[in-house]
C-alpha atoms as a PDB file:
ATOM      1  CA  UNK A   1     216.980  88.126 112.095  1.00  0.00           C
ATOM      2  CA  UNK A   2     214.328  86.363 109.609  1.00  0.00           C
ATOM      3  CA  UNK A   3     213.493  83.013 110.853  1.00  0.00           C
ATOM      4  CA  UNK A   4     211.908  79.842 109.860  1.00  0.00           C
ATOM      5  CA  UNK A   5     209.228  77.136 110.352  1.00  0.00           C
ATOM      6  CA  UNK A   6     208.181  74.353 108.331  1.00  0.00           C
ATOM      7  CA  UNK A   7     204.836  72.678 109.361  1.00  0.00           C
ATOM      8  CA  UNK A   8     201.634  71.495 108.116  1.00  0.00           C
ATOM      9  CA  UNK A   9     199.984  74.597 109.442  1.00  0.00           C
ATOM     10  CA  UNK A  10     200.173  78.536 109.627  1.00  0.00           C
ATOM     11  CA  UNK A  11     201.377  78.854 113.163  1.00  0.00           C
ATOM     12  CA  UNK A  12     201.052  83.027 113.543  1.00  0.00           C
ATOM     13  CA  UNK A  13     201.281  82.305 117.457  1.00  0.00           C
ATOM     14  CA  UNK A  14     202.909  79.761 118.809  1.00  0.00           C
ATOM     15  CA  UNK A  15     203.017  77.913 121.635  1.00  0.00           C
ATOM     16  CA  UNK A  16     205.979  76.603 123.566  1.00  0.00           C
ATOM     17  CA  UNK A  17     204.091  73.793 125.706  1.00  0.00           C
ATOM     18  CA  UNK A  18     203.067  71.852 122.992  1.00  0.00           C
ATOM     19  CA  UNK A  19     206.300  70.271 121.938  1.00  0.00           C
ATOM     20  CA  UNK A  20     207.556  66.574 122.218  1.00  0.00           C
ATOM     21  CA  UNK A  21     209.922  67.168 125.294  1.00  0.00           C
ATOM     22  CA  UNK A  22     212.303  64.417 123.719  1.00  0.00           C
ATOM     23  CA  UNK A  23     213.714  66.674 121.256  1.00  0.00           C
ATOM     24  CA  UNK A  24     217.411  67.949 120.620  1.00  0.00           C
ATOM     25  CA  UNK A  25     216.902  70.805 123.084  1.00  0.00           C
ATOM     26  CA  UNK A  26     213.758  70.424 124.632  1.00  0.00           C
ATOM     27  CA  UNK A  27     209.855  70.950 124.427  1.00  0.00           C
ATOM     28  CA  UNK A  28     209.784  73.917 122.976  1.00  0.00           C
ATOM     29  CA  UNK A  29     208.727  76.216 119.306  1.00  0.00           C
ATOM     30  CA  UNK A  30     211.924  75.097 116.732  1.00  0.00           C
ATOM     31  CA  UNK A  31     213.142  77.462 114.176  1.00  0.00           C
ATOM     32  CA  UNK A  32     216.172  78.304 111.666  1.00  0.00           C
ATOM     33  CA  UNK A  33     217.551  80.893 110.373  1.00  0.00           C
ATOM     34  CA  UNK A  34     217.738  78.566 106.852  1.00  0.00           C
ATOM     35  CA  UNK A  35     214.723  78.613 104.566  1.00  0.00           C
ATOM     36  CA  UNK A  36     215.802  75.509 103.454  1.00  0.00           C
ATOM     37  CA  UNK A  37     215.678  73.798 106.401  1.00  0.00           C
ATOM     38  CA  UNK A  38     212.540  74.670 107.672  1.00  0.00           C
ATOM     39  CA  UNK A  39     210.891  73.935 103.836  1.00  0.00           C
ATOM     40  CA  UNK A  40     212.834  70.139 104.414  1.00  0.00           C
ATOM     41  CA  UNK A  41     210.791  70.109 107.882  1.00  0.00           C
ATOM     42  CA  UNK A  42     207.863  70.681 106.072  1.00  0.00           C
ATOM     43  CA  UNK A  43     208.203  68.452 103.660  1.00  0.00           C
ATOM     44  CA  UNK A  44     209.176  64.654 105.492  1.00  0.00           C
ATOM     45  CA  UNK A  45     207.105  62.609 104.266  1.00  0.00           C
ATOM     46  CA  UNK A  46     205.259  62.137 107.092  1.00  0.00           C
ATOM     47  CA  UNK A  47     203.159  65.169 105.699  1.00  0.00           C
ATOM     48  CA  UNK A  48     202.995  64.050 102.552  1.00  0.00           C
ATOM     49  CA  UNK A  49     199.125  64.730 100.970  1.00  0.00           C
ATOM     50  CA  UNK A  50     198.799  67.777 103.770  1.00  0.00           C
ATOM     51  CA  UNK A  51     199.618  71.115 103.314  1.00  0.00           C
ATOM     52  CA  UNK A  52     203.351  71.770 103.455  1.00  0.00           C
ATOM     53  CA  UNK A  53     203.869  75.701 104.849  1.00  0.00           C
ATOM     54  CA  UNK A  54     206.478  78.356 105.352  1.00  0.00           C
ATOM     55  CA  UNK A  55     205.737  80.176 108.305  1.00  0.00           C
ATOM     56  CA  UNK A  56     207.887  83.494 108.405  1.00  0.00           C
ATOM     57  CA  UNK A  57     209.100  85.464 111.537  1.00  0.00           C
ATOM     58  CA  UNK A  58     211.416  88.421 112.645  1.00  0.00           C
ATOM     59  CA  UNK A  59     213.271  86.940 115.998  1.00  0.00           C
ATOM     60  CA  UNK A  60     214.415  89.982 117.808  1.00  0.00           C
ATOM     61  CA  UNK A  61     217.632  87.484 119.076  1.00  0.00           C
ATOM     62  CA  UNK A  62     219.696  91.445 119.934  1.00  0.00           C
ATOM     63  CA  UNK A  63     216.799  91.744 122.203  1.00  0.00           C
ATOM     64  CA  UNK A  64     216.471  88.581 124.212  1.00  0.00           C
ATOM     65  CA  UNK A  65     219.659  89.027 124.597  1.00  0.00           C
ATOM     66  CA  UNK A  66     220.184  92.894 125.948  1.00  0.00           C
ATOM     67  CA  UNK A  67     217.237  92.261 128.097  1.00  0.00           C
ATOM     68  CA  UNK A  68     218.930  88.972 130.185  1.00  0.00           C
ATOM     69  CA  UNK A  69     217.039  85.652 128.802  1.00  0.00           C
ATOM     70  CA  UNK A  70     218.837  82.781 129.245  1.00  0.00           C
ATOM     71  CA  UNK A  71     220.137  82.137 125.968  1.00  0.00           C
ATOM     72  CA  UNK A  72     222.436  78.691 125.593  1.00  0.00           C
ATOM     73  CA  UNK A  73     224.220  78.777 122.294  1.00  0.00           C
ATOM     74  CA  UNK A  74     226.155  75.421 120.670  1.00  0.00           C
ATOM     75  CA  UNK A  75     229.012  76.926 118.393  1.00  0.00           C
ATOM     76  CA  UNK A  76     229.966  73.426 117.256  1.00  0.00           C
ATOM     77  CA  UNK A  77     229.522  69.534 117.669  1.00  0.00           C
ATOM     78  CA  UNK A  78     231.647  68.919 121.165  1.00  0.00           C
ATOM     79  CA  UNK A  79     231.450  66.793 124.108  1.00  0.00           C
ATOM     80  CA  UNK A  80     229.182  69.424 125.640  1.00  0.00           C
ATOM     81  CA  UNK A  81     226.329  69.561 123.115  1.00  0.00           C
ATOM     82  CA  UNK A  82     226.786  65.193 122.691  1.00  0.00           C
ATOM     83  CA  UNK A  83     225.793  65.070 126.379  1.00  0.00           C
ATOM     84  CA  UNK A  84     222.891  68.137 126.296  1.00  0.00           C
ATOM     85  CA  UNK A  85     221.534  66.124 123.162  1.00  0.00           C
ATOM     86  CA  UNK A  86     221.730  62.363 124.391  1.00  0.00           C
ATOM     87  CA  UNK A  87     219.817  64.286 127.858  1.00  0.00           C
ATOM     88  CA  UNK A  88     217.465  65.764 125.644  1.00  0.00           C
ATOM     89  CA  UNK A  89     216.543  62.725 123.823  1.00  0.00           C
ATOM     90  CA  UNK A  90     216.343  60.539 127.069  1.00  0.00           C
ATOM     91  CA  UNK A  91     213.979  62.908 128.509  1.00  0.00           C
ATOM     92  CA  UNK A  92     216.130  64.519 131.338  1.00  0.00           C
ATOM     93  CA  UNK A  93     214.833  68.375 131.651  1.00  0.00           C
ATOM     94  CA  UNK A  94     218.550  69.844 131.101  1.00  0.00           C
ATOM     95  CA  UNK A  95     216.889  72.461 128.687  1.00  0.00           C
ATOM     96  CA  UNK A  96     214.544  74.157 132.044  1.00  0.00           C
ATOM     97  CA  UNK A  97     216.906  75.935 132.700  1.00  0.00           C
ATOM     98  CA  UNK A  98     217.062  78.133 129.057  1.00  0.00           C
ATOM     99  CA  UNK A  99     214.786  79.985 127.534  1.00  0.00           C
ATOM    100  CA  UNK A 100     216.304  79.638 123.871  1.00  0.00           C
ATOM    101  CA  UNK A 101     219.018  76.874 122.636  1.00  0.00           C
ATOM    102  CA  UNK A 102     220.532  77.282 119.523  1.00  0.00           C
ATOM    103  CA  UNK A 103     222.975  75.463 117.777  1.00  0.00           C
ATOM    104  CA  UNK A 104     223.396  71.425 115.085  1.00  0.00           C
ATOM    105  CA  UNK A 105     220.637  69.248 114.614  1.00  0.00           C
ATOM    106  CA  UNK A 106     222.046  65.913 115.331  1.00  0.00           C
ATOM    107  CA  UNK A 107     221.253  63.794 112.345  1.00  0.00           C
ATOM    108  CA  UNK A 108     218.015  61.647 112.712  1.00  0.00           C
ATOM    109  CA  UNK A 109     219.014  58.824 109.794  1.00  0.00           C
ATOM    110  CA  UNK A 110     221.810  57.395 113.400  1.00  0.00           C
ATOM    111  CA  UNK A 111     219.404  58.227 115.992  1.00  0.00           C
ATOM    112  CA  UNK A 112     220.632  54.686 117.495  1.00  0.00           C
ATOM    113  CA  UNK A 113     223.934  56.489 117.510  1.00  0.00           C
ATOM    114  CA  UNK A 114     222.743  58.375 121.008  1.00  0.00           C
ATOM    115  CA  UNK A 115     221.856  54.601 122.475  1.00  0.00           C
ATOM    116  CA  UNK A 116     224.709  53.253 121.595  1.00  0.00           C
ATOM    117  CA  UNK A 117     227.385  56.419 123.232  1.00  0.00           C
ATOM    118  CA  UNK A 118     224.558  55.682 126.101  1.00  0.00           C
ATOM    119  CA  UNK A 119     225.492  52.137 126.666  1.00  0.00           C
ATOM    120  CA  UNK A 120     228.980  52.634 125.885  1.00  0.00           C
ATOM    121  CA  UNK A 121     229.315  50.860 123.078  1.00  0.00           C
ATOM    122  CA  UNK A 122     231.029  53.459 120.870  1.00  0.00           C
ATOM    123  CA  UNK A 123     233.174  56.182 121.689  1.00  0.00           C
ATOM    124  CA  UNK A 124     232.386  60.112 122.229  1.00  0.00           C
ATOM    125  CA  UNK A 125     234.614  60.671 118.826  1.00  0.00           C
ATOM    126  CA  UNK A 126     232.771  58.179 117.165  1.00  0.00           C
ATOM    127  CA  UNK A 127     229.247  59.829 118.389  1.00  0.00           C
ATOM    128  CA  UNK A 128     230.108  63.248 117.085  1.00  0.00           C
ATOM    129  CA  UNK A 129     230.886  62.298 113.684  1.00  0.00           C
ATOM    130  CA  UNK A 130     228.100  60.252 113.352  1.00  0.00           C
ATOM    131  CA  UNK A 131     225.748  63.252 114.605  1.00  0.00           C
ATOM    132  CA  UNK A 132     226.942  65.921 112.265  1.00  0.00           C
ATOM    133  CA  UNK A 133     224.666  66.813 109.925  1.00  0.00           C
ATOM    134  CA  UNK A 134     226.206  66.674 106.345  1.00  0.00           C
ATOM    135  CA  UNK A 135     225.207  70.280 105.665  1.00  0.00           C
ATOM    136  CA  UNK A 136     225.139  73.432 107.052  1.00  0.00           C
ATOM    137  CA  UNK A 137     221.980  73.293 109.446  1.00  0.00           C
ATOM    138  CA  UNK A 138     220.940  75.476 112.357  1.00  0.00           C
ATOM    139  CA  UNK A 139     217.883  74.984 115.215  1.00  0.00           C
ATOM    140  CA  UNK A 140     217.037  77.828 117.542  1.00  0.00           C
ATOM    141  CA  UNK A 141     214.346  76.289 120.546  1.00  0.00           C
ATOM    142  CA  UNK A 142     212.504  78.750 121.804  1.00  0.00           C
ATOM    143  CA  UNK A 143     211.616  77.660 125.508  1.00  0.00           C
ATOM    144  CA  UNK A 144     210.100  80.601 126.928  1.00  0.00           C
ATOM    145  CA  UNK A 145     206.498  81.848 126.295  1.00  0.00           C
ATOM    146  CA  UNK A 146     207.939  85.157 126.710  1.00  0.00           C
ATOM    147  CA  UNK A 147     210.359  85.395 124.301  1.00  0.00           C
ATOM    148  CA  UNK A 148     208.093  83.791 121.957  1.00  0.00           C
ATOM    149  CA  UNK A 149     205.600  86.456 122.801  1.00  0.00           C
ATOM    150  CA  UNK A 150     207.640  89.739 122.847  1.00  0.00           C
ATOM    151  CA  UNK A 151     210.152  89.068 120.661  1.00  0.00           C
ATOM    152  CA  UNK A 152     209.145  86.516 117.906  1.00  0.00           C
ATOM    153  CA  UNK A 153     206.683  88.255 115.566  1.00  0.00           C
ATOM    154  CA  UNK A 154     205.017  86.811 112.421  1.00  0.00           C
ATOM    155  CA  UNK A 155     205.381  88.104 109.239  1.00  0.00           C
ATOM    156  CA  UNK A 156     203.461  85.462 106.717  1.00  0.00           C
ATOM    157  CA  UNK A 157     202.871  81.449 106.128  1.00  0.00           C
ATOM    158  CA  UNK A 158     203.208  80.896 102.473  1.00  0.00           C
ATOM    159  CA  UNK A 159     202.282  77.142 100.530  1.00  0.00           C
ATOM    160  CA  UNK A 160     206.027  75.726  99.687  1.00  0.00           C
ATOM    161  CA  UNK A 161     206.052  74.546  96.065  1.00  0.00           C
ATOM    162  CA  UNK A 162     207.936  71.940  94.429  1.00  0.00           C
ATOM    163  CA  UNK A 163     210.113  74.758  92.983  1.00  0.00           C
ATOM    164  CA  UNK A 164     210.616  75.328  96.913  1.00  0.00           C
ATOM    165  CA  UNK A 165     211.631  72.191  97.858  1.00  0.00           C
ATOM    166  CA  UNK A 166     214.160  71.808  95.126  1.00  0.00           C
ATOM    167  CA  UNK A 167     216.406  74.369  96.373  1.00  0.00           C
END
């Protein structure tokens, strides 16, 4: 499967262990399997005036999984993936034990939302609809240096245009 990642920077090998750890599923390399998610990555304005890049990879996903990697995978926004993401985010390793995650992005814009299901203060029905994403979105967290190594392979990085990022 062709996947993406939107940085500042050609990344032709990357490196799990250098990842915030307080992330939706962990310290680990992020892609998507949606171009247009990984160009929006590139282009928050945080990088504004830097390069904003497309990296491009084949992820071998048939393979990681014939060949017994611990692959978690999040078919929807449930109790289960609330409680992996609000452990995530607090910085409780529940992600060591995987060596990919894939499944929603919980949406950044109500990051207070994970606080407040923390302290109680709203319910677990209330916290998933406030975490969906609006639009179809996907994350795959690549944990392992091996599967990042043997089965995640570069194609190209390519400058995103503004004809990109309208899309």
């Amino acid at each position: 499967m062709k996947v993406f990642h939107g940085s500042t920077v050609s990344v032709a090998a990357p490196l799990v262990g250098i990842g915030r750890k307080n992330l939706d599923f962990g310290k680990g390399f992020y892609v998507t399997d949606l171009k247009e998610q990984a160009i929006s990555w590139a282009s928050r304005p945080l990088n504004a005036g830097r390069p904003q890049l497309l990296n491009v990879y084949e992820f071998d996903k048939a393979g990681v999984l014939n060949d017994g990697f611990r692959y978690k995978q999040f078919t929807a926004y449930d109790m289960e993936w609330l409680e992996f993401v609000v452990a995530s985010r607090k910085g409780l390793p529940v992600w060591q034990d995987f060596d990919v995650i894939e499944g929603g992005i919980a949406n950044d814009r109500v990051f207070n939302t994970i606080e407040l299901y923390s302290q109680g203060l709203i319910t677990q029905d209330t916290a998933l609809s406030r975490l969906q994403y609006e639009r179809p979105n996907n994350q795959i967290c690549l944990l392992s240096q091996a599967v990042v190594d043997g089965y995640l392979h570069f194609i190209e990085s390519s400058i995103i245009t503004p004809d990109d990022q309208s899309v």
